[in-house]
N, C-alpha and C. Protein backbone atom coordinates (compact mmCIF):
# COMPACT_ATOMS: atom_id res chain seq x y z
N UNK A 1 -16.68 5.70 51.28
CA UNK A 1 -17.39 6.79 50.65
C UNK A 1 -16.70 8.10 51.00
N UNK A 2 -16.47 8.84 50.09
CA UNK A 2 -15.59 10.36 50.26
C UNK A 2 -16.90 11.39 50.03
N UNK A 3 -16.19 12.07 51.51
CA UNK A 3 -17.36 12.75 52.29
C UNK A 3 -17.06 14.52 50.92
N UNK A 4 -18.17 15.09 50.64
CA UNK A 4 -17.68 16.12 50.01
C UNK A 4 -17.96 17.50 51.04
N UNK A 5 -17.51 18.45 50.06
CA UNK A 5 -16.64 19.96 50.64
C UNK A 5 -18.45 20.44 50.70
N UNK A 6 -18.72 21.23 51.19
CA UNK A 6 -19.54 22.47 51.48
C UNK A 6 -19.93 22.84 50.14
N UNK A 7 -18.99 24.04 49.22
CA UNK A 7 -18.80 24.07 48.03
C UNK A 7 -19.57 22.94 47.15
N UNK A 8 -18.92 21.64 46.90
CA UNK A 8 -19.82 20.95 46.48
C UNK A 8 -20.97 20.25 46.59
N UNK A 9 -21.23 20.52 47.37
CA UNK A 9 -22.75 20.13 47.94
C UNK A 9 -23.70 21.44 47.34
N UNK A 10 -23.08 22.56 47.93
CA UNK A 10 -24.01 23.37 47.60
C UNK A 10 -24.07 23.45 46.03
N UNK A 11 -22.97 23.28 45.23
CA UNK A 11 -22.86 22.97 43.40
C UNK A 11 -23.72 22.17 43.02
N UNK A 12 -24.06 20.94 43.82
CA UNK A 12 -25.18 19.83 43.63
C UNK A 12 -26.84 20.08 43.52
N UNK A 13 -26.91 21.29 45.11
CA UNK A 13 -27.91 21.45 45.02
C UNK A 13 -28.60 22.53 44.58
N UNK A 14 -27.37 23.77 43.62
CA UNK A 14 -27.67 24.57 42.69
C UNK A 14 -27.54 23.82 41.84
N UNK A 15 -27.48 22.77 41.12
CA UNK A 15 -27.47 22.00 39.65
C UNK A 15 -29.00 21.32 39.92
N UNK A 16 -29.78 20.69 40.67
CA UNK A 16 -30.73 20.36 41.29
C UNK A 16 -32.01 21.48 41.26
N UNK A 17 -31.54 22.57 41.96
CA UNK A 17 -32.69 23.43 41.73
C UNK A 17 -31.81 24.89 41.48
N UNK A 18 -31.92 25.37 39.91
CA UNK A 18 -31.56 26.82 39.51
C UNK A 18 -32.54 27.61 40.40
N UNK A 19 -33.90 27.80 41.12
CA UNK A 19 -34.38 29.07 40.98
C UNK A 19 -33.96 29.26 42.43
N UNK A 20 -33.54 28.17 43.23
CA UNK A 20 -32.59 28.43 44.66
C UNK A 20 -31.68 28.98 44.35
N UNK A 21 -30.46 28.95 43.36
CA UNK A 21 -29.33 30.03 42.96
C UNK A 21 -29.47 30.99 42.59
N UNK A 22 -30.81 31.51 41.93
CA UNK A 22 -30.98 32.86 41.43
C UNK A 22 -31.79 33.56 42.98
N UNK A 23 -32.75 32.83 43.67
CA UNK A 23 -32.87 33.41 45.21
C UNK A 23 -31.47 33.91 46.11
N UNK A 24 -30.39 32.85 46.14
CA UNK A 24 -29.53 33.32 47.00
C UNK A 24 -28.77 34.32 46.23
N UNK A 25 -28.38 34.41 45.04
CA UNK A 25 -27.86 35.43 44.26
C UNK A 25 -28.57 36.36 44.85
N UNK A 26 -29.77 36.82 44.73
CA UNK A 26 -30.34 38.21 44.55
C UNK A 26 -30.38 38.51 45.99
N UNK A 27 -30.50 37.52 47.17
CA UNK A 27 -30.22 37.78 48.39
C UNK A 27 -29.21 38.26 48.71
N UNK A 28 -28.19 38.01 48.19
CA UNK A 28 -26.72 38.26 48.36
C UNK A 28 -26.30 39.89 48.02
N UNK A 29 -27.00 40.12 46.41
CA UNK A 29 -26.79 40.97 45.78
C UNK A 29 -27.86 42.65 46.78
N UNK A 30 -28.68 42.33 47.43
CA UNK A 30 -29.80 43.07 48.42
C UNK A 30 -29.00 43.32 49.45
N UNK A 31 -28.07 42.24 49.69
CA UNK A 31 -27.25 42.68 51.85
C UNK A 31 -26.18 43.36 50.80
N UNK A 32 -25.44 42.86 49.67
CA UNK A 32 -24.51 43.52 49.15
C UNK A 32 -22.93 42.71 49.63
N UNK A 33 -23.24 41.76 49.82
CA UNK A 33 -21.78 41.38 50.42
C UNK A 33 -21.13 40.41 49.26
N UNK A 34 -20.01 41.11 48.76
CA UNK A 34 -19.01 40.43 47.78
C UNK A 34 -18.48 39.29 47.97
N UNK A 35 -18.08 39.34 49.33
CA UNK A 35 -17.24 37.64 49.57
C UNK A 35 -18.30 36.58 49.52
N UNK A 36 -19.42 37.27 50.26
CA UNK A 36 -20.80 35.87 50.20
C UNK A 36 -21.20 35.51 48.22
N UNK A 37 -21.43 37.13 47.51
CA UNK A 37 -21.43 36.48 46.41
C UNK A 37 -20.23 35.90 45.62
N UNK A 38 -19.02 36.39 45.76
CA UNK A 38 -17.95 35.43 45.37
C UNK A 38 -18.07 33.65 45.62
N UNK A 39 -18.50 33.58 46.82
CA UNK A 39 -18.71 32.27 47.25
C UNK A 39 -19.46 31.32 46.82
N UNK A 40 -20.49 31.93 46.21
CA UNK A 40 -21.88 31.40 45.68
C UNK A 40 -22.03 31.32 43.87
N UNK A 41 -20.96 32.27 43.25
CA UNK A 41 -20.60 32.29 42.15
C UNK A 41 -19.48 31.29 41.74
N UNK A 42 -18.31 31.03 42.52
CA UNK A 42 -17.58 29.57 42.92
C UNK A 42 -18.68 28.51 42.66
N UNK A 43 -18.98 28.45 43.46
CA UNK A 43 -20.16 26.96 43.84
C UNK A 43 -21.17 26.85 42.57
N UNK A 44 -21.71 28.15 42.03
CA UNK A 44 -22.36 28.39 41.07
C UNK A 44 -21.64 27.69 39.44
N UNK A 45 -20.29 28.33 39.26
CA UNK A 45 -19.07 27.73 38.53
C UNK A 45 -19.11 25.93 38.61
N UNK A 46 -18.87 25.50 39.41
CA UNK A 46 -19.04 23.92 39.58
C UNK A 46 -20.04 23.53 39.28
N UNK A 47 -21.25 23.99 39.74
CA UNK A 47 -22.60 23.10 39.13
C UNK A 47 -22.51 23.52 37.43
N UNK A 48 -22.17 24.10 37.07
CA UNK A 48 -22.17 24.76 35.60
C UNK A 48 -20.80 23.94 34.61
N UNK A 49 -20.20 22.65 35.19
CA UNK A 49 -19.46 22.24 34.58
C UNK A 49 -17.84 22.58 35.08
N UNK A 50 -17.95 23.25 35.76
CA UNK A 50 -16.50 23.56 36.85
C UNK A 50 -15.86 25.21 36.45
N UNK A 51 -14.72 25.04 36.83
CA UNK A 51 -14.61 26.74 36.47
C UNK A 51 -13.53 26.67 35.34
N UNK A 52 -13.08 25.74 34.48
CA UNK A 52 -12.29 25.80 33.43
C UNK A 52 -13.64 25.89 32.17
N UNK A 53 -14.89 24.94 32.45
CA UNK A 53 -15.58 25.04 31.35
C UNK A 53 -16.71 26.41 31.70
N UNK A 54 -16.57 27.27 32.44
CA UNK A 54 -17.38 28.61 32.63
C UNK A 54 -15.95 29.86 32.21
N UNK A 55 -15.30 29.44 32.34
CA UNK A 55 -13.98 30.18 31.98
C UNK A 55 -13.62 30.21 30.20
N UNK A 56 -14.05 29.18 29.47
CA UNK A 56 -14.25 28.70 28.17
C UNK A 56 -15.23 29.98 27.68
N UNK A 57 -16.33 29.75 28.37
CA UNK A 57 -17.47 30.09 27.72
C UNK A 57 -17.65 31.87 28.23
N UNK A 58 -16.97 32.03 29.28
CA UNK A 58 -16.79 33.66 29.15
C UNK A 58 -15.71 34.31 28.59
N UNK A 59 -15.25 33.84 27.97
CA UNK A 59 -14.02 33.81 27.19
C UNK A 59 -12.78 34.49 28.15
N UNK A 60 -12.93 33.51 29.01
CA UNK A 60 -11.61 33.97 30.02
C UNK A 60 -10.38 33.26 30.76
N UNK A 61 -9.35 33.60 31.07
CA UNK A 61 -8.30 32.65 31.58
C UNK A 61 -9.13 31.71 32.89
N UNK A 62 -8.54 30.98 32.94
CA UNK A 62 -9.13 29.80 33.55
C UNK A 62 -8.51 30.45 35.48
N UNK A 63 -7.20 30.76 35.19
CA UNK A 63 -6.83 31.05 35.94
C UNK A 63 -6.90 32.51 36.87
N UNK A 64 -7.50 33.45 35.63
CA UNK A 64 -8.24 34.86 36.40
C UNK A 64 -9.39 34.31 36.42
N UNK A 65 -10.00 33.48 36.22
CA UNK A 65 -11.73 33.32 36.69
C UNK A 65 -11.37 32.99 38.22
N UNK A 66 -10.37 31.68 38.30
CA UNK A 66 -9.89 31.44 39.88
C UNK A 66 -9.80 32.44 40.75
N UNK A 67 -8.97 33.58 40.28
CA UNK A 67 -8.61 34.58 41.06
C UNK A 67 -10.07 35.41 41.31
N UNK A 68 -10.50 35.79 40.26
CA UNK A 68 -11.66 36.49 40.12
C UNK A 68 -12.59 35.92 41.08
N UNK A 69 -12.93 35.10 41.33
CA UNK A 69 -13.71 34.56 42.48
C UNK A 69 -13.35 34.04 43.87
N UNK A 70 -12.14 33.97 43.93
CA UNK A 70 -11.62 33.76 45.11
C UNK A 70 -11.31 35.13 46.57
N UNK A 71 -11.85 34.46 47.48
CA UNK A 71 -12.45 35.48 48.58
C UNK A 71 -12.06 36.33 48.61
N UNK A 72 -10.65 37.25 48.21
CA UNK A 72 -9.83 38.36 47.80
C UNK A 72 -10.47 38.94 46.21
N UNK A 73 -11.29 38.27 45.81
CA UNK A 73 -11.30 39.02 44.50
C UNK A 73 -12.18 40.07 44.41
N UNK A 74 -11.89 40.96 43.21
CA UNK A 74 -13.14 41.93 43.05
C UNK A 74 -12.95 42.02 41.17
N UNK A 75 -14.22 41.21 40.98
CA UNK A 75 -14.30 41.51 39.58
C UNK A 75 -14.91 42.81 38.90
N UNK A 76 -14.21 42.90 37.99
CA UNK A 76 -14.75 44.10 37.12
C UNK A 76 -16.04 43.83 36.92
N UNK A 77 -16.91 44.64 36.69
CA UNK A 77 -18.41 44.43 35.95
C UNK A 77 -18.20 43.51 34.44
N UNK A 78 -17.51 44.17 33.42
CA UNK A 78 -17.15 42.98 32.42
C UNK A 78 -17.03 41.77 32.71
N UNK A 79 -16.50 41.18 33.55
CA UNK A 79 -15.66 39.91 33.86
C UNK A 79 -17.39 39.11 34.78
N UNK A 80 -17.51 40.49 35.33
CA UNK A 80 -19.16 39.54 36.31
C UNK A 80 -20.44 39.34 35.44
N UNK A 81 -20.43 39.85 34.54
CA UNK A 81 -21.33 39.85 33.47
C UNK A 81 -21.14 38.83 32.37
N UNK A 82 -19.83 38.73 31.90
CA UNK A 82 -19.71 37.68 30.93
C UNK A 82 -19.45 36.24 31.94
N UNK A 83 -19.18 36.27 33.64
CA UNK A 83 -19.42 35.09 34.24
C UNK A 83 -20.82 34.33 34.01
N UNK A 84 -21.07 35.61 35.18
CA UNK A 84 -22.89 35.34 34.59
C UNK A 84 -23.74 34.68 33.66
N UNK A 85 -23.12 35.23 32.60
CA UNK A 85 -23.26 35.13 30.91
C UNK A 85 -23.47 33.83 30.61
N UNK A 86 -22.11 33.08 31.17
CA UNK A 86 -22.08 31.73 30.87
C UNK A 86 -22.52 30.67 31.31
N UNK A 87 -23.23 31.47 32.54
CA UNK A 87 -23.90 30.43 33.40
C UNK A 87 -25.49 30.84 33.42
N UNK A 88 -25.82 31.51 32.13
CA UNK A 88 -27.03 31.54 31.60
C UNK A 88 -27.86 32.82 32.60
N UNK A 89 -27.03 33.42 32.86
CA UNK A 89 -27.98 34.49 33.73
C UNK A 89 -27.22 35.63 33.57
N UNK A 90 -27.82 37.01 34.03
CA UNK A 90 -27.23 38.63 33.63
C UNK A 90 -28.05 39.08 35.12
N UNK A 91 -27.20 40.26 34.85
CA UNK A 91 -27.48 41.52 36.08
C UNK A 91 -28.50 42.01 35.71
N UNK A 92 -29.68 42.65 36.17
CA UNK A 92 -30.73 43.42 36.09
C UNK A 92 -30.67 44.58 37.12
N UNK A 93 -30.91 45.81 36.81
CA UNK A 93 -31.32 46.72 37.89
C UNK A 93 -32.84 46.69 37.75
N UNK A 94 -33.12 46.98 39.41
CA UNK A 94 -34.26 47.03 39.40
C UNK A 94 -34.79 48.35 40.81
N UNK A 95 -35.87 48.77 40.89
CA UNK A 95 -36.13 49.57 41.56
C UNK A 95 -36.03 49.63 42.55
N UNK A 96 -35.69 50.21 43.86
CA UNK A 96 -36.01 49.64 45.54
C UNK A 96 -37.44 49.25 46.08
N UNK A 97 -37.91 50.56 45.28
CA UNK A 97 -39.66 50.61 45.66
C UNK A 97 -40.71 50.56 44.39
N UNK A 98 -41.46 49.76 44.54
CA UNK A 98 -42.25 50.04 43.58
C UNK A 98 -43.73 51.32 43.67
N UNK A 99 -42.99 51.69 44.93
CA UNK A 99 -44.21 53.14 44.97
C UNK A 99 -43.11 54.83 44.41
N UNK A 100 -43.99 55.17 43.57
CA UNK A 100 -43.66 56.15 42.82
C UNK A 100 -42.19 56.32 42.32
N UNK A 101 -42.19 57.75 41.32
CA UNK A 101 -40.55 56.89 40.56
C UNK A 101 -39.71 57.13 41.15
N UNK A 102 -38.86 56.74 40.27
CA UNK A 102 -37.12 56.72 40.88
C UNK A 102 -36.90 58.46 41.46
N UNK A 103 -35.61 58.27 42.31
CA UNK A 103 -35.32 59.72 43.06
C UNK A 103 -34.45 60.21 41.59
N UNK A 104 -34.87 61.43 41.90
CA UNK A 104 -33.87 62.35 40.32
C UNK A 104 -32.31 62.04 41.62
N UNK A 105 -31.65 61.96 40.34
CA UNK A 105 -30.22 62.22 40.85
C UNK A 105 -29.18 63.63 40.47
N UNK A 106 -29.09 64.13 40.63
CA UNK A 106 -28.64 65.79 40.31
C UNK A 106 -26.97 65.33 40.11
């Protein structure tokens, strides 16, 4: 029996349960750390059919999606949005607080 990677395990058990990938996403996206969400968008890519068929469907090189997610990368907002895209989910802003409104920004 061939023991699997980290990566795919965790691909398994985001294909298993989506609303655990959209929790650690938004966890990720709250501390703010790129390499953790790079990592989780990888793994995310595999449960979604691998990263040639999420690369298809964001209409992107197979081989900048690689790069694009690999622990050195920093994707453009375009490129993280139409990832996203294809893996059936988008960016939302949302408020910090839900007590009184947003700070004016000058």
């Amino acid at each position: 029996m061939r023991s699997r990677t980290h990566d795919e395990a965790m691909a398994e058990l985001y294909r298993s349960d989506p609303a655990l990938a959209l929790d650690v996403i938004n966890g990720i996206l709250e501390d703010g750390d790129q390499a953790e969400l790079l990592t989780v968008l990888r793994q995310l890519a595999q449960a979604f059919g691998g990263v040639q068929a999420v690369a298809e469907q964001a209409h992107l090189n197979p081989t900048q999606l690689y790069r694009t997610l690999s622990p050195k990368g920093n994707p453009a907002l375009n490129s993280l949005t139409a990832i996203l895209k294809a893996m059936g989910l988008r960016l939302a802003v949302q408020p910090l607080s839900t007590s009184g409104p947003p700070a004016h920004v000058a």
